[in-house]
C-alpha atoms as a PDB file:
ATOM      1  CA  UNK A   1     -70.017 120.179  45.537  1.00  0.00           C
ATOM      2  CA  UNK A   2     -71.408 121.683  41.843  1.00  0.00           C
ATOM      3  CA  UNK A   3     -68.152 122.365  40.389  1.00  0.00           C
ATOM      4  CA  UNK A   4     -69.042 123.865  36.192  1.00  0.00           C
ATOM      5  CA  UNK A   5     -66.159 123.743  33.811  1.00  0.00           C
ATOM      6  CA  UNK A   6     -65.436 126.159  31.099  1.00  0.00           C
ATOM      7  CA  UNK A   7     -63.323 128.536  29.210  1.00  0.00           C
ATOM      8  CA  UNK A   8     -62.506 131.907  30.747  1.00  0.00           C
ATOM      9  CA  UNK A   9     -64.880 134.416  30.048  1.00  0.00           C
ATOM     10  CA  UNK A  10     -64.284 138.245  30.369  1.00  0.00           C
ATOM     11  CA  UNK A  11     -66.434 138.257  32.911  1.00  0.00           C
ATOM     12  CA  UNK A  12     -63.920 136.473  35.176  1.00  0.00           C
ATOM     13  CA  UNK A  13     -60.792 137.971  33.956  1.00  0.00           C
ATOM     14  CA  UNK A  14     -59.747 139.862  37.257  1.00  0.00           C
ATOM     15  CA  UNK A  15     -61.564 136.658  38.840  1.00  0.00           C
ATOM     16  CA  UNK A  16     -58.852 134.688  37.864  1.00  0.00           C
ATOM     17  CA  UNK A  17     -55.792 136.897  38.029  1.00  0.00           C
ATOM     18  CA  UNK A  18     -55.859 136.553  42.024  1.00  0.00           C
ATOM     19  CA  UNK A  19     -54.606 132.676  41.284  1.00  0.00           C
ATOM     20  CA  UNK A  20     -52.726 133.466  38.340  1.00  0.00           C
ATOM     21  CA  UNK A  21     -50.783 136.286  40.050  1.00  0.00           C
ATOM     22  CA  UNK A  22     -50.465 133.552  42.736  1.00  0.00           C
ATOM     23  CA  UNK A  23     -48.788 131.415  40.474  1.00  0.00           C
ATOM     24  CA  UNK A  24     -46.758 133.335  38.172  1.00  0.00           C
ATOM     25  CA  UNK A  25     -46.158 136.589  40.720  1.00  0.00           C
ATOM     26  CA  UNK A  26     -44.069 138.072  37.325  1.00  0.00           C
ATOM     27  CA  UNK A  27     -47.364 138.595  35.660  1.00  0.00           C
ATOM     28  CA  UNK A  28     -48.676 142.243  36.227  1.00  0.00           C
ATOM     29  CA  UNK A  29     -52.464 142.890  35.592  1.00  0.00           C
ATOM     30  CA  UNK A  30     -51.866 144.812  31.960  1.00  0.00           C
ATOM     31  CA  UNK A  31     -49.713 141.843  30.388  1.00  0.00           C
ATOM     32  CA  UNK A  32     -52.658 139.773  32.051  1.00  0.00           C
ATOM     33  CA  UNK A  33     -55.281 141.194  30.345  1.00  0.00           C
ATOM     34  CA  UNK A  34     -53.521 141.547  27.503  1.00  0.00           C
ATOM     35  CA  UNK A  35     -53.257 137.617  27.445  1.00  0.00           C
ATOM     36  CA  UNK A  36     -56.715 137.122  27.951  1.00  0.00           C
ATOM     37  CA  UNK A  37     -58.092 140.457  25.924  1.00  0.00           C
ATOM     38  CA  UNK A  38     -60.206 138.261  22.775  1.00  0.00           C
ATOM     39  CA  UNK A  39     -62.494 135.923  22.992  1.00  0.00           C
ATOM     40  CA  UNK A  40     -59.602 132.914  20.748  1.00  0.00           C
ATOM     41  CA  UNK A  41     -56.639 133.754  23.773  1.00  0.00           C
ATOM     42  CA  UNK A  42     -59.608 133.142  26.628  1.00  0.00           C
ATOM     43  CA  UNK A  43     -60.404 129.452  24.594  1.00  0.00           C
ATOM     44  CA  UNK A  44     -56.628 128.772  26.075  1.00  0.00           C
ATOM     45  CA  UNK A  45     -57.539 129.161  29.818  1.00  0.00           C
ATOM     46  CA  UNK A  46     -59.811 126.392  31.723  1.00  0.00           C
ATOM     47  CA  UNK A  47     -61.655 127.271  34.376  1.00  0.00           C
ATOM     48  CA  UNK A  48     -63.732 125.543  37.657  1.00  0.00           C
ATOM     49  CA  UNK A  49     -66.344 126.996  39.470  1.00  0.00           C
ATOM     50  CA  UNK A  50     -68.021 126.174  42.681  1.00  0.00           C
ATOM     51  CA  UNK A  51     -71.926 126.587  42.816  1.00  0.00           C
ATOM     52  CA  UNK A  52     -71.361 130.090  44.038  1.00  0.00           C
ATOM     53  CA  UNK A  53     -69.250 131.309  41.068  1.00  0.00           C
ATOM     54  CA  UNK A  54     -65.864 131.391  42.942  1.00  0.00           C
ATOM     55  CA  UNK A  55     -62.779 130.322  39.852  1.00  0.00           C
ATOM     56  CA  UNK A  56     -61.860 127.273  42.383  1.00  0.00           C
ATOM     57  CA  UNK A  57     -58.954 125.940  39.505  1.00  0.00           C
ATOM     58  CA  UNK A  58     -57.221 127.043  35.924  1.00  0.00           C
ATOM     59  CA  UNK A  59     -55.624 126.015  33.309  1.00  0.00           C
ATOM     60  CA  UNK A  60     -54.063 126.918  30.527  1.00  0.00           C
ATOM     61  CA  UNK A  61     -53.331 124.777  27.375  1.00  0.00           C
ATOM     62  CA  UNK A  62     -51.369 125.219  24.102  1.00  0.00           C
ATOM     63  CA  UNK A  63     -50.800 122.713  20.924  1.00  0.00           C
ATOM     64  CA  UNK A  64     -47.143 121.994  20.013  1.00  0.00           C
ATOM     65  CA  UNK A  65     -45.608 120.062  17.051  1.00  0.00           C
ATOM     66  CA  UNK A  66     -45.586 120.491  13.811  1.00  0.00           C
ATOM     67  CA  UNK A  67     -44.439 118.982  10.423  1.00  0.00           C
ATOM     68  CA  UNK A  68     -42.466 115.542  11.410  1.00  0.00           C
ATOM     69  CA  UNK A  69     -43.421 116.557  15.374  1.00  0.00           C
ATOM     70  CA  UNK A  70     -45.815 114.983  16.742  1.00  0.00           C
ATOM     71  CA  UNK A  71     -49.056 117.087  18.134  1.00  0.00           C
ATOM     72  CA  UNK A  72     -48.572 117.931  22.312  1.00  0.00           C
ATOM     73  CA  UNK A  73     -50.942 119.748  24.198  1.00  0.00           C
ATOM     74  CA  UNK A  74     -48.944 121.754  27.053  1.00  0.00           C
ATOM     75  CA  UNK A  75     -49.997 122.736  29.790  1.00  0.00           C
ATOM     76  CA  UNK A  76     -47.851 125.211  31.614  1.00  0.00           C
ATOM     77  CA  UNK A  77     -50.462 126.514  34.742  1.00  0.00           C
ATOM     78  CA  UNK A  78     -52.420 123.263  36.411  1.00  0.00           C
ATOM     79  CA  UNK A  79     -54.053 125.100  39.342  1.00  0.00           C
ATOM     80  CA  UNK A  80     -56.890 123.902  42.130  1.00  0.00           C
ATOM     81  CA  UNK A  81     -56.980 126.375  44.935  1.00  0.00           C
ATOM     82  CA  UNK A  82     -60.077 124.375  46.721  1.00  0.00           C
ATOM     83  CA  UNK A  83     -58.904 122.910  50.089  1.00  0.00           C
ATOM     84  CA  UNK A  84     -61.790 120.447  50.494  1.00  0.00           C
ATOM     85  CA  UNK A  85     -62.488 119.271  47.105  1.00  0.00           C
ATOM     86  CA  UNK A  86     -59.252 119.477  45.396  1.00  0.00           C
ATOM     87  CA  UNK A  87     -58.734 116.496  43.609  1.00  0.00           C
ATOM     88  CA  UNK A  88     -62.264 117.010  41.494  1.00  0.00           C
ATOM     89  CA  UNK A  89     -60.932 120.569  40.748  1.00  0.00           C
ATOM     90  CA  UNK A  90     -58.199 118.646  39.589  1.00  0.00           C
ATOM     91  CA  UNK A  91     -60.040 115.724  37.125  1.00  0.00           C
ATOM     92  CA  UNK A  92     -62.535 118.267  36.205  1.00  0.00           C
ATOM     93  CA  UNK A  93     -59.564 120.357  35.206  1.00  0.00           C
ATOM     94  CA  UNK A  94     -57.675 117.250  33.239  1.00  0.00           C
ATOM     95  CA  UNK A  95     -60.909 115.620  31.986  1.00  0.00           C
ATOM     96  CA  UNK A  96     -61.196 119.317  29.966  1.00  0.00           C
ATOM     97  CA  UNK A  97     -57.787 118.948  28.896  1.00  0.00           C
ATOM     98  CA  UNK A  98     -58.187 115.620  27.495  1.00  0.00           C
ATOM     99  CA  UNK A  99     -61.112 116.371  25.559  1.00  0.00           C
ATOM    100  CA  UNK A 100     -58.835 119.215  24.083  1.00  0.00           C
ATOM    101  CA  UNK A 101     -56.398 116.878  23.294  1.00  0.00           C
ATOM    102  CA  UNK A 102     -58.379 114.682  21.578  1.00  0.00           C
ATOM    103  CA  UNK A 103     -59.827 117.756  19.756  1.00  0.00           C
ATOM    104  CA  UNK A 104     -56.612 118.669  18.876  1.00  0.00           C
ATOM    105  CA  UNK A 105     -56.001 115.316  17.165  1.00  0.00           C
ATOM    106  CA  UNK A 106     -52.661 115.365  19.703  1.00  0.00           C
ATOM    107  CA  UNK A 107     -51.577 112.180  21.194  1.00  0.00           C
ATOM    108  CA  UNK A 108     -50.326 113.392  24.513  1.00  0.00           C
ATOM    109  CA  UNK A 109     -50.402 115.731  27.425  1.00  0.00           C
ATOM    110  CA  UNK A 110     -47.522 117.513  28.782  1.00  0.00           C
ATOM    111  CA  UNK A 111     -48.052 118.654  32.593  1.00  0.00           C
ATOM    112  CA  UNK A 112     -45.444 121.304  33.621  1.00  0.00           C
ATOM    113  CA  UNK A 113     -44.172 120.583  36.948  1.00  0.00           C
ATOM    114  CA  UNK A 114     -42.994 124.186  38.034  1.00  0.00           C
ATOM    115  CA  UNK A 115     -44.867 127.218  36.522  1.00  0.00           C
ATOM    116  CA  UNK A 116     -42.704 129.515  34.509  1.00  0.00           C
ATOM    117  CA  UNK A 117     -41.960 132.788  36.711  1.00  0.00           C
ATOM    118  CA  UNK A 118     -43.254 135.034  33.947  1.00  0.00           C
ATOM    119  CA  UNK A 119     -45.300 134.999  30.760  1.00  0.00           C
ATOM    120  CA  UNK A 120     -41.812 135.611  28.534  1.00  0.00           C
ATOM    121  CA  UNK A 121     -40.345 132.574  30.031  1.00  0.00           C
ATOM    122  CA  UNK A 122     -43.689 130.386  29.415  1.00  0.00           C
ATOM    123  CA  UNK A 123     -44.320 131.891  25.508  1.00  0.00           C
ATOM    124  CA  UNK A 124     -39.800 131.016  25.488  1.00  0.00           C
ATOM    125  CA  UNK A 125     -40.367 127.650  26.696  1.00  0.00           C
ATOM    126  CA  UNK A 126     -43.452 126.886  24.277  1.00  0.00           C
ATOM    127  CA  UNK A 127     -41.452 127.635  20.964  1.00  0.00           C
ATOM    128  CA  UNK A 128     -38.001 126.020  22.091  1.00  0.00           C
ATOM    129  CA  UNK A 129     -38.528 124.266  25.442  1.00  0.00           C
ATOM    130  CA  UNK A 130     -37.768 120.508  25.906  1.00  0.00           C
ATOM    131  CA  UNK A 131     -40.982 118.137  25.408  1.00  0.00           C
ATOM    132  CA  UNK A 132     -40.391 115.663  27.785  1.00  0.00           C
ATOM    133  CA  UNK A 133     -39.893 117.658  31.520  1.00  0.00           C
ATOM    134  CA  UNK A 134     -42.042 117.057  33.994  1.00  0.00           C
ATOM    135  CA  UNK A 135     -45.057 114.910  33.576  1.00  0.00           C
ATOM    136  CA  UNK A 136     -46.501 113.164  29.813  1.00  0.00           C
ATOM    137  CA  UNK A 137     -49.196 111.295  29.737  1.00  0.00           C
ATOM    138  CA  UNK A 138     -51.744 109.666  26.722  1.00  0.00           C
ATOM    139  CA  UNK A 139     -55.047 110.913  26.017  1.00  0.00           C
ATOM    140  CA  UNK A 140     -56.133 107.905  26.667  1.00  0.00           C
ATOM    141  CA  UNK A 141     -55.681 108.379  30.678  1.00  0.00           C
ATOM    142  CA  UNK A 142     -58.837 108.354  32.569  1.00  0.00           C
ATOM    143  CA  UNK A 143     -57.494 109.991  35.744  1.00  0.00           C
ATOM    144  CA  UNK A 144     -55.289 113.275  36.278  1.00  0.00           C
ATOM    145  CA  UNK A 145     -51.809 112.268  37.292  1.00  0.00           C
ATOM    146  CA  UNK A 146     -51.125 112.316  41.119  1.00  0.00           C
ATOM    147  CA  UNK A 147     -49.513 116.153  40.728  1.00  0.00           C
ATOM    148  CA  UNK A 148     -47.049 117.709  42.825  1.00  0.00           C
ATOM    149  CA  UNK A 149     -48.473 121.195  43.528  1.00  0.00           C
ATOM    150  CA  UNK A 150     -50.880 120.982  46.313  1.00  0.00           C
ATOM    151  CA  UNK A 151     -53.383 123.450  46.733  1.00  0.00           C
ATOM    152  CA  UNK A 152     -52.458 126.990  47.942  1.00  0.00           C
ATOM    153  CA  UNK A 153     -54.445 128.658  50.810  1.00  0.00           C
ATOM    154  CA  UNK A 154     -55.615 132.197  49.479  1.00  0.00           C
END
């Protein structure tokens, strides 16, 4: 299937809020919005689309490490709601990641393994969370990491 990669685009805000509700079910609409209301906060969010436009997986990433820490991108939401082809949703979704990564000048990838129950918890966890929970790998991986959320039936 024609799967397209990209950032979010206000276009498909309230696309995207039926999986990130799914997700995260502490995340009204207005604090979504909010999150995603400039064109910089969208850059955060990947998304995939089928050929017909439907948001089939997001992501979202942020940089940690600073001074004597070294550069991290996290990545809190990993999503692929497609029942057929989800493990493309899934590389197309990493392989963006990566190439932020490498953008980033960071050395490795931090995959969440259970999404925060609310946006305070997440934005918490990114200034004072632990590094090294749930699943690291190097830029320099190829493939997405065999990932223990499996796709969720909408």
């Amino acid at each position: 299937m024609g799967y397209r990669i990209g950032t979010l685009n206000p276009r498909d805000v309230l696309r995207a809020y039926a999986l990130i509700e799914r997700a995260m079910p502490g995340l009204d609409l207005e604090q979504w919005i909010a999150l995603t209301a400039t064109t910089l906060l969208c850059r955060c969010w990947f998304v995939v689309k089928d050929g017909e436009g439907y948001i089939r997986g997001i992501t979202h990433v942020a940089v940690r490490g600073e001074g004597d820490l070294p550069r991290q991108v996290e990545v809190p939401l990993f999503i692929s709601v497609s029942l057929v082809d989800n493990r493309e949703v899934l590389s197309r979704l990493f392989s963006e990641i990566r190439t932020f990564a490498i953008t980033e000048k960071c050395q490795t990838i931090h995959i969440w393994t259970a999404a925060p129950p609310d946006w305070s918890v997440l934005t918490a966890f990114l200034e004072h969370g632990p590094w090294d929970h749930g699943l690291i790998c190097g830029v320099d991986s190829v493939e997405p990491p065999d990932y223990p959320i499996l796709p969720v039936k909408m």
